[in-house]
Protein backbone atom coordinates (compact mmCIF):
# COMPACT_ATOMS: atom_id res chain seq x y z
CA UNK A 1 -18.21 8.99 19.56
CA UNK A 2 -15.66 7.70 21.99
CA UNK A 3 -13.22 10.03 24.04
CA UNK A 4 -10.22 7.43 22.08
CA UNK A 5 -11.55 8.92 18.61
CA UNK A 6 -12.16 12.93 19.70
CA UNK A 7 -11.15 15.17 17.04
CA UNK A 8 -10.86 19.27 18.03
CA UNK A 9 -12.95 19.64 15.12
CA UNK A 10 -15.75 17.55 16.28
CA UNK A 11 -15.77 19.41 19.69
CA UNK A 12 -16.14 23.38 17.65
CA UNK A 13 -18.91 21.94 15.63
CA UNK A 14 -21.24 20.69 18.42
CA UNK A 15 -20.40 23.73 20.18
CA UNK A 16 -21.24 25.31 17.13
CA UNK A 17 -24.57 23.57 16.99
CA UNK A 18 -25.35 25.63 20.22
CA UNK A 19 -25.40 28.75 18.71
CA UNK A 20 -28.61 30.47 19.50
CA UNK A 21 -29.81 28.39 22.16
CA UNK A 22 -31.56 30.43 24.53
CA UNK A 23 -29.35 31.28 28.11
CA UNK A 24 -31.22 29.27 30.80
CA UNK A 25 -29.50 29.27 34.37
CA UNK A 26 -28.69 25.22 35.13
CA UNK A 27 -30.26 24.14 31.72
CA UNK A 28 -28.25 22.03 29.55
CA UNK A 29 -30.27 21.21 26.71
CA UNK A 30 -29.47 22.25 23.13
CA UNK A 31 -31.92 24.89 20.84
CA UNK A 32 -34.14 24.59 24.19
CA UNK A 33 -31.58 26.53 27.26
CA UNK A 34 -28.35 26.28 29.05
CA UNK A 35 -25.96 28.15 30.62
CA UNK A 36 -22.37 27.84 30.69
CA UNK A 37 -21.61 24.83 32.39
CA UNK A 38 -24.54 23.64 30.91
CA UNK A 39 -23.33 24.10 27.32
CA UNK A 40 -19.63 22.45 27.93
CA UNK A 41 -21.88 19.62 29.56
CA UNK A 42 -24.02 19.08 26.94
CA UNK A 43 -21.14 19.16 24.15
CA UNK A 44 -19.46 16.35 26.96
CA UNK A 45 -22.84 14.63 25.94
CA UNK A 46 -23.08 14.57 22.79
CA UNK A 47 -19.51 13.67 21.94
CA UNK A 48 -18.16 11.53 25.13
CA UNK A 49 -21.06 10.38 26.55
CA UNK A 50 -22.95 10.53 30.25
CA UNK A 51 -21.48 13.31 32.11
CA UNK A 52 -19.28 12.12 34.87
CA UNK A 53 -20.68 13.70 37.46
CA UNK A 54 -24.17 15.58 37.90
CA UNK A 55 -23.57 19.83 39.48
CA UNK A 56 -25.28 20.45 42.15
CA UNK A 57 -28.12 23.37 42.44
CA UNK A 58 -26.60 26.71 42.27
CA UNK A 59 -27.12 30.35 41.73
CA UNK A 60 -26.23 33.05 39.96
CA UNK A 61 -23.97 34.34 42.76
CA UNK A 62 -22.68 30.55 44.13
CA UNK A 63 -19.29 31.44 43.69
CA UNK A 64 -19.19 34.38 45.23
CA UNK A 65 -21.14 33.24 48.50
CA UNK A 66 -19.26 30.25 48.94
CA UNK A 67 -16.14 31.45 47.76
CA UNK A 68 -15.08 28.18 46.55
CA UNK A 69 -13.36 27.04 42.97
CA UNK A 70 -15.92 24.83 41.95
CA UNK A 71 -15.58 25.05 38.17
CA UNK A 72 -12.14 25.07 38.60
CA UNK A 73 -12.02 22.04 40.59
CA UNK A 74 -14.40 20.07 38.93
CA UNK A 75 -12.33 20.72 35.22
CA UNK A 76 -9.66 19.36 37.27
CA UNK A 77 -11.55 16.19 37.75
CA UNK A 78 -12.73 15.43 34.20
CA UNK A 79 -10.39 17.46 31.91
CA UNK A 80 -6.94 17.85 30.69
CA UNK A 81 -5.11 20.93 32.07
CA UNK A 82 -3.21 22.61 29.31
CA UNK A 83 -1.69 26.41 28.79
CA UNK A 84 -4.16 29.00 29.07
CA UNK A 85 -1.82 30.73 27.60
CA UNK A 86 -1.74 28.61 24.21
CA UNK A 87 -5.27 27.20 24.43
CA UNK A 88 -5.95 25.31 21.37
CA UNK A 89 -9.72 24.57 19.40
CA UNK A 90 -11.63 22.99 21.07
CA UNK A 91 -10.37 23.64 24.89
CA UNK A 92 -12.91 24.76 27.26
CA UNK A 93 -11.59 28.02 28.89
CA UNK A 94 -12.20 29.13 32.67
CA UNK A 95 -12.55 32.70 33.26
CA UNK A 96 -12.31 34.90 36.58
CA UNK A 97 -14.86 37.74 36.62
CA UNK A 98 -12.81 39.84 38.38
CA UNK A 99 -9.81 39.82 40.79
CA UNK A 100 -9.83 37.85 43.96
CA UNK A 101 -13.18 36.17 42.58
CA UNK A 102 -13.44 32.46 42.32
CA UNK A 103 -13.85 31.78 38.76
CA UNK A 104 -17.25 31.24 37.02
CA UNK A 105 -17.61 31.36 33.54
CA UNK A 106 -16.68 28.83 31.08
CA UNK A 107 -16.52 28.98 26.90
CA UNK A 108 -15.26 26.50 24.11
CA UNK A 109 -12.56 27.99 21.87
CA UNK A 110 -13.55 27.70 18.40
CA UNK A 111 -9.96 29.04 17.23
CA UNK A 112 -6.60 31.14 19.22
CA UNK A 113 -9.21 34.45 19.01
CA UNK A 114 -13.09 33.01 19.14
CA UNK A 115 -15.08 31.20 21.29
CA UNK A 116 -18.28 29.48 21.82
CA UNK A 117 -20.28 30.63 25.43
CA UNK A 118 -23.43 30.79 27.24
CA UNK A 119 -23.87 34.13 29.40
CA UNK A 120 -27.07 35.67 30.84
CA UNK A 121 -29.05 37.76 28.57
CA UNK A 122 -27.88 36.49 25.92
CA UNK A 123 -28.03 33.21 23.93
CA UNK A 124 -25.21 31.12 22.80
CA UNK A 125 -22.78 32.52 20.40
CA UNK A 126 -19.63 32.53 19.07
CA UNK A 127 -17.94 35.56 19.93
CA UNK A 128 -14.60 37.29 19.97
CA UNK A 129 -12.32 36.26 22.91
CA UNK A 130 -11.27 39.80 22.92
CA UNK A 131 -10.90 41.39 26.21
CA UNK A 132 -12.30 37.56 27.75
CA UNK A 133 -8.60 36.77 27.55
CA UNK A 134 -7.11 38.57 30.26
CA UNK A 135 -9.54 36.94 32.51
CA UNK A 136 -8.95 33.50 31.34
CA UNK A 137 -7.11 32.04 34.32
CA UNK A 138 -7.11 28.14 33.11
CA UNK A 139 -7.59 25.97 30.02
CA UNK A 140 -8.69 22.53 29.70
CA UNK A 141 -8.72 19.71 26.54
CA UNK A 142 -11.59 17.15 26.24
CA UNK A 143 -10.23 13.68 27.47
CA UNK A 144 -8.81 11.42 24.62
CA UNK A 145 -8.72 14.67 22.49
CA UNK A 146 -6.63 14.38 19.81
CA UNK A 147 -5.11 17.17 17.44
């Protein structure tokens, strides 16, 4: 599918299609692992095409140590900013773990109160966004997303 002909509805139903994939730190491969960034790449995948750029090794704590908004920049890159505040299906969200903390977690909103994410322990689901949203510090749309 090309980014001209993205529908919000085609991005919630791959991310969908995640659901129950097992959480793998760095993986990015659907039914088999992934993590967070690993399940907004592989929807990027499946719907845009080759990812635009590949992430480099990190850990569990890279944010922290480095200190550095890497997610945040790299959305910046290859997404559409939008209104956290008024996210839409479909958006991939950005949340901050805690105050002062670079922020580290992503998840796919599959409507204004559910999402689609990848954390450890756990595999893939769609989950309330709950008390997620007062830690959601930026919002992004797919390129060539249309509503």
């Amino acid at each position: 599918m090309s980014a001209e002909a993205l529908s919000r509805a085609a991005i919630v139903a791959e991310a969908r299609r995640w659901v129950g994939t097992p959480y793998r730190h760095q993986a990015s491969l659907i039914h088999v692992g992934c993590d967070c960034l690993g399940l907004v790449r592989g929807v990027w995948r499946a719907l845009i095409g080759p990812e635009p750029e590949e992430p480099p090794p990190y850990t569990p704590d890279w944010a922290e140590t480095r200190g550095e908004e890497t997610l945040a920049l790299a959305a910046h890159r290859h997404f559409i900013a939008v209104d956290a505040r008024a996210f839409c299906a479909g958006d991939v969200l950005l949340f901050r773990f805690r105050d002062g903390a670079p922020a580290k977690h992503l998840g796919i909103a599959t409507d204004a109160a559910h999402m689609v994410h990848a954390h450890g322990g756990a595999c893939v689901a769609e989950a309330p966004i709950g008390l997620w949203r007062r830690r959601v510090v930026a919002a992004f749309a797919f390129p060539g997303v249309s509503d």
